[in-house]
N, C-alpha and C. Protein backbone atom coordinates (compact mmCIF):
# COMPACT_ATOMS: atom_id res chain seq x y z
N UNK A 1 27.93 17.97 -60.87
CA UNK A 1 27.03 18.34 -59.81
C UNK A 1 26.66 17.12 -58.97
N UNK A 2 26.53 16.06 -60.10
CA UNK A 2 25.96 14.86 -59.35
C UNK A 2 27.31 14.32 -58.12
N UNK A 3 28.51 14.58 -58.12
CA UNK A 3 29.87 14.46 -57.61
C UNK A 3 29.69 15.35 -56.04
N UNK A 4 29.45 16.45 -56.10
CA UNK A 4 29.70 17.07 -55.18
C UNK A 4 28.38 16.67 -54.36
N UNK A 5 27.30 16.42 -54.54
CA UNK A 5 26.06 16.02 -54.17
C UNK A 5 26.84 14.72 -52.96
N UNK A 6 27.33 13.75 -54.19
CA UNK A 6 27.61 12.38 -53.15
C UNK A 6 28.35 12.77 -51.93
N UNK A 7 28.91 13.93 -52.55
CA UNK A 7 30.62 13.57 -51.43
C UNK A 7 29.78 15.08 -50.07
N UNK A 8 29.08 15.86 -50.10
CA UNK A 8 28.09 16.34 -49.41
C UNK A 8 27.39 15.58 -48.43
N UNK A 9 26.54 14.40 -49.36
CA UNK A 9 26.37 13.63 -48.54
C UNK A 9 27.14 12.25 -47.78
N UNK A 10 28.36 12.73 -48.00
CA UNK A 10 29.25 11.73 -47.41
C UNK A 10 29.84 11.95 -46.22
N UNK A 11 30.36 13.44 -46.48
CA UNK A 11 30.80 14.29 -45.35
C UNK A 11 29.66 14.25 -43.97
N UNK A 12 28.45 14.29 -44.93
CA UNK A 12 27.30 14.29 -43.79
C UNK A 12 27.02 13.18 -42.65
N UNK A 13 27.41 12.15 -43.66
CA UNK A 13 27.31 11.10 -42.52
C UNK A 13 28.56 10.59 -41.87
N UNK A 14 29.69 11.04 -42.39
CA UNK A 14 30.57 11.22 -41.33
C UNK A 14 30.69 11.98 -40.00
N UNK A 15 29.87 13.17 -40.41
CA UNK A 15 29.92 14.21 -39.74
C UNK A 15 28.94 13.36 -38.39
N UNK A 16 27.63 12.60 -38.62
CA UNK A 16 27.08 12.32 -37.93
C UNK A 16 27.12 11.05 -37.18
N UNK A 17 28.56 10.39 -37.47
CA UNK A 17 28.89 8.91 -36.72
C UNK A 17 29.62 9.78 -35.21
N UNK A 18 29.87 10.25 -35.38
CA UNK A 18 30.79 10.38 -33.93
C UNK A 18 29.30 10.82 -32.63
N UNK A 19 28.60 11.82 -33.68
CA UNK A 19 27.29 12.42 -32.55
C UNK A 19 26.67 10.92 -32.21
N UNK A 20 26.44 9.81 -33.14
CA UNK A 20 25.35 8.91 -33.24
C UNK A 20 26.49 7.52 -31.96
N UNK A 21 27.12 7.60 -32.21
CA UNK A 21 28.09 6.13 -32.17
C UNK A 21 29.66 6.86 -31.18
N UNK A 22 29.74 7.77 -31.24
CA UNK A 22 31.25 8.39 -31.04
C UNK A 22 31.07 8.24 -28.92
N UNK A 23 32.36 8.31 -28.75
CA UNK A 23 32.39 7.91 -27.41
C UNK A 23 31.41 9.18 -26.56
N UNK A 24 30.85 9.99 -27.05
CA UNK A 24 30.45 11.02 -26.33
C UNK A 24 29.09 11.17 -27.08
N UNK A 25 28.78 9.95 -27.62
CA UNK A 25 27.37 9.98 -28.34
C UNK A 25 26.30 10.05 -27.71
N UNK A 26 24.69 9.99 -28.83
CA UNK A 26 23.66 9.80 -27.63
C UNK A 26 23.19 8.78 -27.09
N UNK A 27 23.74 7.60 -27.95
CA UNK A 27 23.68 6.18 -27.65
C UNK A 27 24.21 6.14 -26.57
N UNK A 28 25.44 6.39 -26.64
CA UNK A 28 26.00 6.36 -25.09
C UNK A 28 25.28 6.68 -23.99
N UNK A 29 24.83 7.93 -24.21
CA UNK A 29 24.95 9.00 -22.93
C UNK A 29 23.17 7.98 -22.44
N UNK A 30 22.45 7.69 -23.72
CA UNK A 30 21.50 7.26 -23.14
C UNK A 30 21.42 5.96 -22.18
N UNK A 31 22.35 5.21 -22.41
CA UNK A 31 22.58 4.17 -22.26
C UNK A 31 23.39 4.38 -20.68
N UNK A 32 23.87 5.31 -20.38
CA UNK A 32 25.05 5.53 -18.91
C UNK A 32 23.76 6.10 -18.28
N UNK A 33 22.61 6.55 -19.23
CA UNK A 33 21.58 7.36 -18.09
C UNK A 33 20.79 5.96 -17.47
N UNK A 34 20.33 5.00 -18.39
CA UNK A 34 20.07 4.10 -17.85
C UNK A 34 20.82 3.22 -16.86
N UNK A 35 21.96 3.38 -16.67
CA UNK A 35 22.89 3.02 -15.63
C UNK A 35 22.81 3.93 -14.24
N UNK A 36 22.51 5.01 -14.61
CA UNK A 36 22.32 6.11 -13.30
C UNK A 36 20.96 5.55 -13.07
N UNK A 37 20.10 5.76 -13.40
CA UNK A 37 18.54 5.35 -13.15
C UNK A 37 18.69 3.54 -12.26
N UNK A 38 19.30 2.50 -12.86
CA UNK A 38 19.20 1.39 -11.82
C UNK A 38 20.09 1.74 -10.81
N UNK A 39 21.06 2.49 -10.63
CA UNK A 39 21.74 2.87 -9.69
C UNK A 39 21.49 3.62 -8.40
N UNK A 40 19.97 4.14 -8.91
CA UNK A 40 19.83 5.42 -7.92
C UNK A 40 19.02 5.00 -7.30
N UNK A 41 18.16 3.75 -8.09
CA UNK A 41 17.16 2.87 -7.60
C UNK A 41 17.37 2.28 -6.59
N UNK A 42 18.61 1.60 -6.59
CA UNK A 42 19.20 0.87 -5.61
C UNK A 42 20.08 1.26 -4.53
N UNK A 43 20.26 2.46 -5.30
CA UNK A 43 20.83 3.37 -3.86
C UNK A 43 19.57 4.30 -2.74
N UNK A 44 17.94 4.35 -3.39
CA UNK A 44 17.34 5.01 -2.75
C UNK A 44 16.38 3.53 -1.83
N UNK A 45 16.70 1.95 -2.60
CA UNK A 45 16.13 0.92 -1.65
C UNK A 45 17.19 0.92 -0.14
N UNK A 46 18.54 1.07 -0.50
CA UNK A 46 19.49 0.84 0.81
C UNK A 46 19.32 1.70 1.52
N UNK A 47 19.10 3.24 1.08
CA UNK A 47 18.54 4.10 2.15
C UNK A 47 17.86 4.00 2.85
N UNK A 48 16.41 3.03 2.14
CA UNK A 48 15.22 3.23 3.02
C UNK A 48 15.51 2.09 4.17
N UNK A 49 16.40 0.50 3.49
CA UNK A 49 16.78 -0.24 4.42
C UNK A 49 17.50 0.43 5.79
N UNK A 50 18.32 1.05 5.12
CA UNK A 50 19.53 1.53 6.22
C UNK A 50 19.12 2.69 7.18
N UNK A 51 17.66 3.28 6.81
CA UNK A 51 17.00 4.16 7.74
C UNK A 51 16.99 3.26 8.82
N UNK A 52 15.24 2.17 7.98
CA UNK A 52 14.70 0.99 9.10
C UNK A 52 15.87 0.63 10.09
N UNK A 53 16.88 -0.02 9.40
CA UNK A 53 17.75 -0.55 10.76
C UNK A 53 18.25 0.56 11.73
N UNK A 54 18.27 1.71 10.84
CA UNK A 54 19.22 2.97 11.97
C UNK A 54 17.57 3.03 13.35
N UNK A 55 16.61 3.30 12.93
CA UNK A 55 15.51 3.15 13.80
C UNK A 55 15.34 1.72 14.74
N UNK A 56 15.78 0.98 13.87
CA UNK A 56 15.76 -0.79 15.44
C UNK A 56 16.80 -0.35 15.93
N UNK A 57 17.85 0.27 15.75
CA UNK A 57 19.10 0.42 16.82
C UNK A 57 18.89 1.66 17.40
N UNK A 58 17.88 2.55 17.01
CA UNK A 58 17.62 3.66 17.95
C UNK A 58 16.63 2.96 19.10
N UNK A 59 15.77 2.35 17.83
CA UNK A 59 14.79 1.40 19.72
C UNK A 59 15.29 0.36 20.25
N UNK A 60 16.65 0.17 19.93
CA UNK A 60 16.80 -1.14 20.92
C UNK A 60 17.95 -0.30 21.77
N UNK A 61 18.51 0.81 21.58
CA UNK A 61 19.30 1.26 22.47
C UNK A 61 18.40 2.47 23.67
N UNK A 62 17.60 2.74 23.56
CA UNK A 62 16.59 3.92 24.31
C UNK A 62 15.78 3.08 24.75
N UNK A 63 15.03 2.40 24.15
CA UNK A 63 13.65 2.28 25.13
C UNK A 63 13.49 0.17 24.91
N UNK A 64 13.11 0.17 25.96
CA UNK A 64 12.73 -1.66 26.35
C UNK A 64 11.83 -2.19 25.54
N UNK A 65 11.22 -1.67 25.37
CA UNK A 65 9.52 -2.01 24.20
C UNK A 65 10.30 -2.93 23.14
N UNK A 66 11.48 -2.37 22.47
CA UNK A 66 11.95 -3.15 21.18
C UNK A 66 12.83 -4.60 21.65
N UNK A 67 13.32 -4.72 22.73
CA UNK A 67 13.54 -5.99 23.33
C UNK A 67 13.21 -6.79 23.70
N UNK A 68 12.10 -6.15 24.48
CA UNK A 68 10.97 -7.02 25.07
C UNK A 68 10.14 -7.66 23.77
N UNK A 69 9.62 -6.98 22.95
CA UNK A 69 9.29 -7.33 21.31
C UNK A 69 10.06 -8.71 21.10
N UNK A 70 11.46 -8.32 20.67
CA UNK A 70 12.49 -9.37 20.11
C UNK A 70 12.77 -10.78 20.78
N UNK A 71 12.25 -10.42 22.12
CA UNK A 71 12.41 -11.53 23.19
C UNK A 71 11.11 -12.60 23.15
N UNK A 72 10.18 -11.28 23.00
CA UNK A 72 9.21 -12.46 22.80
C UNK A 72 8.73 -13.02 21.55
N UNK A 73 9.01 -12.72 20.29
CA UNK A 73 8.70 -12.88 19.21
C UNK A 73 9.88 -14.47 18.25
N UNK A 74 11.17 -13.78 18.98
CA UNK A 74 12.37 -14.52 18.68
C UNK A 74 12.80 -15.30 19.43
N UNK A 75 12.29 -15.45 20.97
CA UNK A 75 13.22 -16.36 21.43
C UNK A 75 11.69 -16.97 22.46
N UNK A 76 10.62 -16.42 22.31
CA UNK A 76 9.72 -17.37 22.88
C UNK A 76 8.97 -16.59 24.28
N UNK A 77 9.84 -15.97 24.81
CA UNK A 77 10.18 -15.73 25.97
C UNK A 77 9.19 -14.99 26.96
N UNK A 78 8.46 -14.77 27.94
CA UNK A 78 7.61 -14.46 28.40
C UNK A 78 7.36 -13.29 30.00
N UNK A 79 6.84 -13.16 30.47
CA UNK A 79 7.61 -12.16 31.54
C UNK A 79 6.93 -13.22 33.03
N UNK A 80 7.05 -12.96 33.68
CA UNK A 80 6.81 -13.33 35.10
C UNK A 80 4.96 -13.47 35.32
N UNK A 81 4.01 -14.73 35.71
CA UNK A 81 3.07 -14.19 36.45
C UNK A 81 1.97 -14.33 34.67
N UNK A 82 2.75 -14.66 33.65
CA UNK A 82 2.43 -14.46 31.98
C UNK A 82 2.16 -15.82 31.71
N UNK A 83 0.94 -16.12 30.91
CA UNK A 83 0.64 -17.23 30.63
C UNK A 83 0.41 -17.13 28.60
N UNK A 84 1.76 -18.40 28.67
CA UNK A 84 1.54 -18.47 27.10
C UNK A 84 0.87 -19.58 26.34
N UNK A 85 0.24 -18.57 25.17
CA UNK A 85 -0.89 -20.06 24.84
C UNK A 85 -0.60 -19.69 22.84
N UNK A 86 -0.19 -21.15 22.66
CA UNK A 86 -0.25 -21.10 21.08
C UNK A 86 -0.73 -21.92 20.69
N UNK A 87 -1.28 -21.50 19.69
CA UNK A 87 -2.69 -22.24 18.55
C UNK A 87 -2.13 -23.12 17.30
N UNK A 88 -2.25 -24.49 17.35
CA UNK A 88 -1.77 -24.89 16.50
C UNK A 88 -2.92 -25.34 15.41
N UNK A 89 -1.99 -25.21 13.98
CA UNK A 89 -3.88 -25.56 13.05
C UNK A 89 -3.92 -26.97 12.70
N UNK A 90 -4.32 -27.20 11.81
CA UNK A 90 -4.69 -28.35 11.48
C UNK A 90 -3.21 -28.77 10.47
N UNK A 91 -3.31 -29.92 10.77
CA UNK A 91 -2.02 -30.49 9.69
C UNK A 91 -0.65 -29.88 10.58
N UNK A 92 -0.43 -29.61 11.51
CA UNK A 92 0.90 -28.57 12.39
C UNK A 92 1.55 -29.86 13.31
N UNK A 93 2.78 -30.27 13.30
CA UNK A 93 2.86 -30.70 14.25
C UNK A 93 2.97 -29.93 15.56
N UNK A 94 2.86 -30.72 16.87
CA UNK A 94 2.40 -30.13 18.14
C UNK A 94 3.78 -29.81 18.50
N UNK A 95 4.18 -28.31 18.81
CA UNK A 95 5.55 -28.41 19.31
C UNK A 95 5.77 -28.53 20.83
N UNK A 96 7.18 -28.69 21.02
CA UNK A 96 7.12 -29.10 22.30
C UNK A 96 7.81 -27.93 23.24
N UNK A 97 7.45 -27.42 24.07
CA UNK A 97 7.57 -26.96 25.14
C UNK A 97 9.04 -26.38 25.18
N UNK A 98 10.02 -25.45 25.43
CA UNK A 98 11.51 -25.31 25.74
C UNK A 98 12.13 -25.79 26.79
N UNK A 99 10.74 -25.35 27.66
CA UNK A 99 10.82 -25.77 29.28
C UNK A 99 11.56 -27.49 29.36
N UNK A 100 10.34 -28.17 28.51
CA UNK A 100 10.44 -29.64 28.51
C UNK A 100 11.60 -30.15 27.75
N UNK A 101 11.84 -29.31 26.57
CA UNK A 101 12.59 -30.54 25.29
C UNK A 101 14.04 -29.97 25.88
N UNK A 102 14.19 -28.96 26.57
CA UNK A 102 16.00 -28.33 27.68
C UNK A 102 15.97 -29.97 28.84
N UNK A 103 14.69 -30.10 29.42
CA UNK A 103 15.14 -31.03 30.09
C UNK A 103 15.09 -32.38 30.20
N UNK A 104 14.57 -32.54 28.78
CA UNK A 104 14.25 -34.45 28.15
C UNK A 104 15.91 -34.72 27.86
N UNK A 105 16.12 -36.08 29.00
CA UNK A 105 17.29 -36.14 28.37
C UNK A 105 17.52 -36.82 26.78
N UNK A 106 18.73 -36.70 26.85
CA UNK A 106 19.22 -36.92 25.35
C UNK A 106 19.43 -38.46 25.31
N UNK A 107 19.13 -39.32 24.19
CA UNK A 107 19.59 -40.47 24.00
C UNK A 107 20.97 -41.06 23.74
């Protein structure tokens, strides 16, 4: 009796390596879910990126507001009749002018 007992429980845990460990296990499957989960993560951050940019190329192709923005934010730039004034703090060096440092000549 004591014979068939072991080999019962032998069968048993054979029976249960393939569910536990076997290529179609739950180790696995848990483990590929955690692969879907950083995956989806990072596929729902590029979405939200790839909205934002689809929206700057909707406002920079329709309407002036997003250029005029970019122009003045990125390249300095000002409109006609416009007086620009920037605040420098403490510890900043004083920058110089575009107007001026385009026409200081070069050494």
């Amino acid at each position: 009796m004591r014979l068939i007992t072991l080999a019962l429980a032998a069968l048993l845990l054979l029976i249960q390596y393939p569910l536990w460990l076997g290529k179609g296990g739950w180790l696995r499957v848990a483990d590929l879910e955690g692969q879907v989960a950083v995956a989806q993560k990072k596929n729902d951050e590029l979405k939200s990126r790839n909205a934002k940019l689809d929206s700057e190329v909707r406002d920079l192709k329709d309407g002036t507001g997003a250029v005029e923005e970019r122009a003045r934010f990125e390249l300095s730039m000002i409109k006609q009749n416009e007086i620009y004034i920037q605040i420098v703090g403490k510890g900043q060096d004083q920058p110089q002018p575009q107007a001026a440092a385009a026409a200081a000549p070069h050494p």
